[in-house]
PDB file of N, CA and C in Angstrom:
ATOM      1  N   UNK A   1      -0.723  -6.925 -18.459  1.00  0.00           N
ATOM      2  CA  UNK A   1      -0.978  -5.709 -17.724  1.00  0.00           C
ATOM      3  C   UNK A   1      -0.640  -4.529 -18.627  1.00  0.00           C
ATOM      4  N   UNK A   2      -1.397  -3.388 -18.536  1.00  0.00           N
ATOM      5  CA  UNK A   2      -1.246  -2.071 -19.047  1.00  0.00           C
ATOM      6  C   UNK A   2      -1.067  -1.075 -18.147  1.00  0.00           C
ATOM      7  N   UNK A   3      -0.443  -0.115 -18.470  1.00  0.00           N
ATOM      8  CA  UNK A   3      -0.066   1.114 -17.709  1.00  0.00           C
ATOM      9  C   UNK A   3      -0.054   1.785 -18.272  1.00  0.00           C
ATOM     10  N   UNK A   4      -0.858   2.960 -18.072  1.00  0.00           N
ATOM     11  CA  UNK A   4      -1.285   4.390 -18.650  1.00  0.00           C
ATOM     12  C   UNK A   4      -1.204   5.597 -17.459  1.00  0.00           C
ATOM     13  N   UNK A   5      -0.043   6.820 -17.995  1.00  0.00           N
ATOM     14  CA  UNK A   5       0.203   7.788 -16.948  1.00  0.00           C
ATOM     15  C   UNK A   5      -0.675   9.072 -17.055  1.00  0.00           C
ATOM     16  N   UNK A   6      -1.823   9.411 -16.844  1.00  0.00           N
ATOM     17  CA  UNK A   6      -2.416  11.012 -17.625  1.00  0.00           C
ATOM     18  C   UNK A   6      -1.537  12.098 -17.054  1.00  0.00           C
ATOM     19  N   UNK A   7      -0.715  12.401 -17.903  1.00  0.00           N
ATOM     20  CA  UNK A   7      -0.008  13.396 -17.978  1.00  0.00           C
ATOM     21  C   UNK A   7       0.080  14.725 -17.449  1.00  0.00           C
ATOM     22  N   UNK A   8      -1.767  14.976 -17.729  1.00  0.00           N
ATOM     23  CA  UNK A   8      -2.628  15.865 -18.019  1.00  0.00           C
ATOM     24  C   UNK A   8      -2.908  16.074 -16.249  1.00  0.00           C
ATOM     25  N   UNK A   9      -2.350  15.220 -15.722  1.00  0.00           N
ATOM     26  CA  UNK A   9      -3.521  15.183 -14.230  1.00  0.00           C
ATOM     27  C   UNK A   9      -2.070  14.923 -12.954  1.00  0.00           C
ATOM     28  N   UNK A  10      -0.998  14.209 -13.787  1.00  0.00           N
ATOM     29  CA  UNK A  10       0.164  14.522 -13.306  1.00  0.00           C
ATOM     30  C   UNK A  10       0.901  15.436 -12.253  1.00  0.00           C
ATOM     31  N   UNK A  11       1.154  15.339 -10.793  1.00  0.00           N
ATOM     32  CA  UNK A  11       1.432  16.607 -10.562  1.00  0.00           C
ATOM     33  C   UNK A  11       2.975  16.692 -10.002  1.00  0.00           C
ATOM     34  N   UNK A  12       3.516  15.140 -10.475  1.00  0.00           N
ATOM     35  CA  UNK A  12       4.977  14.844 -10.275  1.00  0.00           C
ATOM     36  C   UNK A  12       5.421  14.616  -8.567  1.00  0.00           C
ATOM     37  N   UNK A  13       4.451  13.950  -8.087  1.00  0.00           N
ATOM     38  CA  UNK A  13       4.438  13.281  -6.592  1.00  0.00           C
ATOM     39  C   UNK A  13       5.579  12.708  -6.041  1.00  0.00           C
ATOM     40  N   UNK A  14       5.768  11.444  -7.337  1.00  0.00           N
ATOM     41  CA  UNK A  14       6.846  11.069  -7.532  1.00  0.00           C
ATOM     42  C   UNK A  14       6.557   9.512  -6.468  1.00  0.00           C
ATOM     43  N   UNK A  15       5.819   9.368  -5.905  1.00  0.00           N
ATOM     44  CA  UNK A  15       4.963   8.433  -5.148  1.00  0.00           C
ATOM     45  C   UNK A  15       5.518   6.636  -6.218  1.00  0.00           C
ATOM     46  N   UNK A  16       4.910   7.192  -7.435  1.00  0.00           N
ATOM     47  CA  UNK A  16       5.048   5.633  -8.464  1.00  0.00           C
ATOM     48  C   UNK A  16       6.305   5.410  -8.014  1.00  0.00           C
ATOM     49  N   UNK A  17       7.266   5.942  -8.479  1.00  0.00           N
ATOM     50  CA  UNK A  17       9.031   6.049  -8.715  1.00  0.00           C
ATOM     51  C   UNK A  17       9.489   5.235  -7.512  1.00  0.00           C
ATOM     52  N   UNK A  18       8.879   5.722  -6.075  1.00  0.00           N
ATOM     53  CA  UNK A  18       9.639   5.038  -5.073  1.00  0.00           C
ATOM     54  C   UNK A  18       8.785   3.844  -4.941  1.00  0.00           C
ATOM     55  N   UNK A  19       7.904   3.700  -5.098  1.00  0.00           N
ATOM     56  CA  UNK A  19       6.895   2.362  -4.761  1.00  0.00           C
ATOM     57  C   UNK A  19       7.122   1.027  -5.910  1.00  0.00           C
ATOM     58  N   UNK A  20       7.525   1.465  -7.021  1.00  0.00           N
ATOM     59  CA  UNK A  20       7.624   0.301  -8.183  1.00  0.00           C
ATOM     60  C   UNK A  20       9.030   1.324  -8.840  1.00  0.00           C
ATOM     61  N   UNK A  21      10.447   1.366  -8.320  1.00  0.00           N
ATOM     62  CA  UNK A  21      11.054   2.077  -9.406  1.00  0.00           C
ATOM     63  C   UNK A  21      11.897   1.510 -10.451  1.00  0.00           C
ATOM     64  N   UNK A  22      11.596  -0.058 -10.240  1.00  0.00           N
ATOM     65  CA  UNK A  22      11.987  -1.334 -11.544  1.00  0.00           C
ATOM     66  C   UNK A  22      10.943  -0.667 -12.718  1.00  0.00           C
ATOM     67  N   UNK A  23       9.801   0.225 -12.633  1.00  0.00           N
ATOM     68  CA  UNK A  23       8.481   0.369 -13.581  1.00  0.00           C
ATOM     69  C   UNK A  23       8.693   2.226 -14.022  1.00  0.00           C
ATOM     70  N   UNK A  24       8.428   2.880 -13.221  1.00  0.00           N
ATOM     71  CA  UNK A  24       8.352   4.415 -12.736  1.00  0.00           C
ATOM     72  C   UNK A  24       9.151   4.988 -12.978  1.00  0.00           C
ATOM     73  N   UNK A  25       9.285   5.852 -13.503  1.00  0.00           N
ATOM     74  CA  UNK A  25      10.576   7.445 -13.123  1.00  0.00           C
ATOM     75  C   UNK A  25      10.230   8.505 -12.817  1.00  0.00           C
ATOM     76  N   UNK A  26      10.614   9.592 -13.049  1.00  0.00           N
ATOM     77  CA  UNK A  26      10.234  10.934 -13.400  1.00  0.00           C
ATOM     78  C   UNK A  26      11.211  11.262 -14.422  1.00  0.00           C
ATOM     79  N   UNK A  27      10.618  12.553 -15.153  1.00  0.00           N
ATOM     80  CA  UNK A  27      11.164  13.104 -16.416  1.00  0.00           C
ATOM     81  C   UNK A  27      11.993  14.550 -16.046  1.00  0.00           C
ATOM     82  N   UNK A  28      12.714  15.166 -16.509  1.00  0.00           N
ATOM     83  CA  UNK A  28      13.712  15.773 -16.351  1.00  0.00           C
ATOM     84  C   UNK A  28      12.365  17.105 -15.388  1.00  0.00           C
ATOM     85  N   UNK A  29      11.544  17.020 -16.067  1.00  0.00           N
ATOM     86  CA  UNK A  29      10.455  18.228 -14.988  1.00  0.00           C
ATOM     87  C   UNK A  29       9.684  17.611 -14.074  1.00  0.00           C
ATOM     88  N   UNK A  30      10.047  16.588 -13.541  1.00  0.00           N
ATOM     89  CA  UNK A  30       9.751  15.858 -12.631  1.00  0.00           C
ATOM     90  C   UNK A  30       8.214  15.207 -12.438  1.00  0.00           C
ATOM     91  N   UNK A  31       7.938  14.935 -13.938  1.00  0.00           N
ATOM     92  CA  UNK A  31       6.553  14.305 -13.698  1.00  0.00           C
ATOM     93  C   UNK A  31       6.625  13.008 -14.204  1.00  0.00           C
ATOM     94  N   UNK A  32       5.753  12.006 -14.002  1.00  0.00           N
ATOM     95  CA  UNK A  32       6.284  10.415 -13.841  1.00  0.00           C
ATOM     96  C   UNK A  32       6.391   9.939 -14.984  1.00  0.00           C
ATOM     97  N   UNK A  33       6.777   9.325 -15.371  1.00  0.00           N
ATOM     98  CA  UNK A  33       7.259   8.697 -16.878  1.00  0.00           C
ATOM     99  C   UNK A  33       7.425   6.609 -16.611  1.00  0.00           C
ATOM    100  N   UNK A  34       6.852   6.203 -17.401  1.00  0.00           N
ATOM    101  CA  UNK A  34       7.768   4.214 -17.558  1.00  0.00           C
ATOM    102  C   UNK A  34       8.958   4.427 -18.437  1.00  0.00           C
ATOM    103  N   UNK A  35       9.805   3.421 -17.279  1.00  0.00           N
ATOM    104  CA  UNK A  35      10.583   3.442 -17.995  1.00  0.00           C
ATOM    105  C   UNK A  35      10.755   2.507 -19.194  1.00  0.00           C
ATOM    106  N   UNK A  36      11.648   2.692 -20.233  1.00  0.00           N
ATOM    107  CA  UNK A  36      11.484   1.932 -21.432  1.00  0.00           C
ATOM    108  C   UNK A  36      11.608   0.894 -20.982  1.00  0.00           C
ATOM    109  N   UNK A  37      10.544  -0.370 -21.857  1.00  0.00           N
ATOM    110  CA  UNK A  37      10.103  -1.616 -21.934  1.00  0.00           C
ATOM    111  C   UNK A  37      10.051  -2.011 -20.884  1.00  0.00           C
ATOM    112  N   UNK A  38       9.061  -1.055 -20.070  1.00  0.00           N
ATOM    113  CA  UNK A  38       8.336  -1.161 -18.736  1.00  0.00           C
ATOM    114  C   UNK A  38       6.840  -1.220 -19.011  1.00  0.00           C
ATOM    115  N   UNK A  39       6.447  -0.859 -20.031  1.00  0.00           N
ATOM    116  CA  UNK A  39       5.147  -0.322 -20.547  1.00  0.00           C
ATOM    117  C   UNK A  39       4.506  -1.469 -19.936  1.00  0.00           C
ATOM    118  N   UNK A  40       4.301  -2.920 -19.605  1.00  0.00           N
ATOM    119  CA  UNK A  40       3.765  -3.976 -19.629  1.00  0.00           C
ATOM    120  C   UNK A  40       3.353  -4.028 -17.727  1.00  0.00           C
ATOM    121  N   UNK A  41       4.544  -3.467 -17.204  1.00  0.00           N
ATOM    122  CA  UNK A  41       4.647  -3.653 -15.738  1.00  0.00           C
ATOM    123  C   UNK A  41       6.019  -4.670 -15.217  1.00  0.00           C
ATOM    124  N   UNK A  42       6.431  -5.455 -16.415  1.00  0.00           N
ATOM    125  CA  UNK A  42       7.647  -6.282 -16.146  1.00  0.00           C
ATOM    126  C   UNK A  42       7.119  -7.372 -15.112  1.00  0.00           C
ATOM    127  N   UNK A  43       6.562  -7.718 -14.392  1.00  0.00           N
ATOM    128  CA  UNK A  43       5.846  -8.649 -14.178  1.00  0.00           C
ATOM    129  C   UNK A  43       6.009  -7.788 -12.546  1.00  0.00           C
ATOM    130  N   UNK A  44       6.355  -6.804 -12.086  1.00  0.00           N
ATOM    131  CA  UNK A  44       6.313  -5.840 -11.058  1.00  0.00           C
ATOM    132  C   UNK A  44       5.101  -5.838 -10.167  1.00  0.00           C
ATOM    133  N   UNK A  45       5.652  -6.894  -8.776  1.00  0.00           N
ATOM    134  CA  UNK A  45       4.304  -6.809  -8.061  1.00  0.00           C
ATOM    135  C   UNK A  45       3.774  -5.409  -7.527  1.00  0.00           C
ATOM    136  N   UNK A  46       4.649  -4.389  -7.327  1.00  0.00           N
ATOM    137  CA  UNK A  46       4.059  -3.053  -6.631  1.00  0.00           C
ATOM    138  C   UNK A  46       3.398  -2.458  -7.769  1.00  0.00           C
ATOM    139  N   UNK A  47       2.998  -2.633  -9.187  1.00  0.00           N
ATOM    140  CA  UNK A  47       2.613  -1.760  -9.985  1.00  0.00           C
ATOM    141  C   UNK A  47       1.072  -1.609  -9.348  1.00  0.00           C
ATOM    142  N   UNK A  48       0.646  -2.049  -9.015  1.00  0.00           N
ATOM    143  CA  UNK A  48      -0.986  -1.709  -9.036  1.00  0.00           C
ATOM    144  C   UNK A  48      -0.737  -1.122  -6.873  1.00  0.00           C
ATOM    145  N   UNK A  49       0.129  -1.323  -6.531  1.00  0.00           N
ATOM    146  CA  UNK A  49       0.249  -0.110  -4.925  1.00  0.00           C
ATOM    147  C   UNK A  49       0.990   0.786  -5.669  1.00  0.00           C
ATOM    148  N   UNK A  50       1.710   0.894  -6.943  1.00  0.00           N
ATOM    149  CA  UNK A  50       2.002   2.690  -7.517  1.00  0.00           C
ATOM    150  C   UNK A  50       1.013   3.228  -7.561  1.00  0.00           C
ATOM    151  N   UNK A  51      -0.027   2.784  -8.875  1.00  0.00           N
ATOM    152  CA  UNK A  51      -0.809   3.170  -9.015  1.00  0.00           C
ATOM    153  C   UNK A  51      -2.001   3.840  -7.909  1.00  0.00           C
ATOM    154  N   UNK A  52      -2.383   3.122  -6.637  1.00  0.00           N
ATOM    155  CA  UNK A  52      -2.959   3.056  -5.711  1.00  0.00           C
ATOM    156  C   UNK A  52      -2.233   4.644  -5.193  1.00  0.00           C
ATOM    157  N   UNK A  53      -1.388   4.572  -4.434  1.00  0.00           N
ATOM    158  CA  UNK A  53      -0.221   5.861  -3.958  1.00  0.00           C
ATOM    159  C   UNK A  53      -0.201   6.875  -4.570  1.00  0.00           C
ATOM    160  N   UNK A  54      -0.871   7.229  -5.910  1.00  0.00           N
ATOM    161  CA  UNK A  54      -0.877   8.374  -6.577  1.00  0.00           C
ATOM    162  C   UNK A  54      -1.858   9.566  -6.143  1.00  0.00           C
ATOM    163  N   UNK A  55      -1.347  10.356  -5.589  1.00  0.00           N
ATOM    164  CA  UNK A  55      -2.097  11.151  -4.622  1.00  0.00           C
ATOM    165  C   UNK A  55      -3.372  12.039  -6.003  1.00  0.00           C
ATOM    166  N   UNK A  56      -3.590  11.908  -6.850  1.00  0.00           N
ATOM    167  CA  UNK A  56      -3.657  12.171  -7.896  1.00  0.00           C
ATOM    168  C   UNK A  56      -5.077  11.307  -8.803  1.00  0.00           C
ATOM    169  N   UNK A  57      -4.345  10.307  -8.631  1.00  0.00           N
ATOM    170  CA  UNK A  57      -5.015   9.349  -9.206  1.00  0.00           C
ATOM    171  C   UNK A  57      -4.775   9.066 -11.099  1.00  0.00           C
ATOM    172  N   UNK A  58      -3.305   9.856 -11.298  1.00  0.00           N
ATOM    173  CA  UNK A  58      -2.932   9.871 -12.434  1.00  0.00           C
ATOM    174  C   UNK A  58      -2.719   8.324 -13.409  1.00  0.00           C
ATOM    175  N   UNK A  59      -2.296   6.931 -12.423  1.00  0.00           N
ATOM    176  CA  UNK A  59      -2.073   6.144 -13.248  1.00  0.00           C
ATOM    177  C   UNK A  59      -3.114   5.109 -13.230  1.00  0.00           C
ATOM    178  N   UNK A  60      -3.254   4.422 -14.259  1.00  0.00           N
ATOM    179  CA  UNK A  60      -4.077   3.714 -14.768  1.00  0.00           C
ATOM    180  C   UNK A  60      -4.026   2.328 -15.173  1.00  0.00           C
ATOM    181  N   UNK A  61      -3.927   1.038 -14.567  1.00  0.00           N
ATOM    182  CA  UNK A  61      -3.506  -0.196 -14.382  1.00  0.00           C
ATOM    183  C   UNK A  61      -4.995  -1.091 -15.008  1.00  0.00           C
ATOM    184  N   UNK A  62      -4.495  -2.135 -15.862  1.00  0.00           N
ATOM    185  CA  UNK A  62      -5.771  -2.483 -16.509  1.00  0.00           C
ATOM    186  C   UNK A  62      -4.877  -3.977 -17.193  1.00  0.00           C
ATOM    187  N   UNK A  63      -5.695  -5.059 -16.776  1.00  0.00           N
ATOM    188  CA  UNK A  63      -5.077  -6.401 -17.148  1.00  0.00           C
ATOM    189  C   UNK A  63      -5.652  -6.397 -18.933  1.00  0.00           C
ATOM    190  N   UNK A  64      -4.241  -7.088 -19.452  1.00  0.00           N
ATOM    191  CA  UNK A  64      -4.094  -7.177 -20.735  1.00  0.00           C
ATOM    192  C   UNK A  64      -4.494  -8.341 -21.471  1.00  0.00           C
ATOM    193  N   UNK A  65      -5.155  -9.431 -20.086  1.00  0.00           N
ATOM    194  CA  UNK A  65      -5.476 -10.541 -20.934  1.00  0.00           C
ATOM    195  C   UNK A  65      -7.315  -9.534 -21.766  1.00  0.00           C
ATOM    196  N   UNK A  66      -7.722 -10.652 -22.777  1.00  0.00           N
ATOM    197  CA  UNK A  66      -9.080 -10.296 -23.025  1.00  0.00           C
ATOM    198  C   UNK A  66     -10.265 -10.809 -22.079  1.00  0.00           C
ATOM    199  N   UNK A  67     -10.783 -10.090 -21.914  1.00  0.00           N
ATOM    200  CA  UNK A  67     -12.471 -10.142 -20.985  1.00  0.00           C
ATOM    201  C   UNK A  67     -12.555 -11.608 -21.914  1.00  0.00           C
ATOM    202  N   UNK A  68     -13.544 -12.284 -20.796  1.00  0.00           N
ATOM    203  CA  UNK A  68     -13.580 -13.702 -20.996  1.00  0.00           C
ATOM    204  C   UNK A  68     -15.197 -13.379 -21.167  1.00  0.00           C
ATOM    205  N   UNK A  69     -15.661 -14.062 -22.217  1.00  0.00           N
ATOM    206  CA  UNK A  69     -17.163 -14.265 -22.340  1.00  0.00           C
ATOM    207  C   UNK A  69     -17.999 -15.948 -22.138  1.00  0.00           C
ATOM    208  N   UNK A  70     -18.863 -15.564 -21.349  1.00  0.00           N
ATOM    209  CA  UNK A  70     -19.581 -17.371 -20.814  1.00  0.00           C
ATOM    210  C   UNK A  70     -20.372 -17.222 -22.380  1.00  0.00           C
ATOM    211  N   UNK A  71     -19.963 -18.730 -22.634  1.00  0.00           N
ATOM    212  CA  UNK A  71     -21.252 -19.038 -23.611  1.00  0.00           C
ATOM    213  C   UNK A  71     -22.535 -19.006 -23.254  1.00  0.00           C
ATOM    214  N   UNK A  72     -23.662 -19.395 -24.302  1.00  0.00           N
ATOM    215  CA  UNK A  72     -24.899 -19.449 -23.725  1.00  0.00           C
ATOM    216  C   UNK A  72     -25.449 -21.035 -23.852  1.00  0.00           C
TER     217      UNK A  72
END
């Protein structure tokens, strides 16, 4: 699993933090941050209802195995 926060789009809800806060924080200006060697999700079943809860739509959840291709 991957987790990506856009920063940019961020409006410090704070929504992640209480829903996954084994994963989530906020930063001293109160916009959401992972916490260190969280980056993965930690095997955190609420990461993808953080993500979901982001009034925003700031975070970004995306499985880390590789796309599987059918032979021909």
């Amino acid at each position: 699993m991957h987790i990506e926060i856009d920063k940019d789009i961020c409006i410090g809800a704070g929504q992640c933090a209480l829903t996954a806060p084994g994963v989530f924080t906020q930063d001293d200006d109160g916009f959401s941050m992972l916490l260190p060697g969280r980056e993965d999700g930690a095997g955190d079943p609420l990461v993808r209802e953080a993500a979901r809860a982001c009034p925003v739509g700031a975070i970004t959840v995306t499985d880390s195995a590789p796309a599987r291709t059918q032979a021909n």
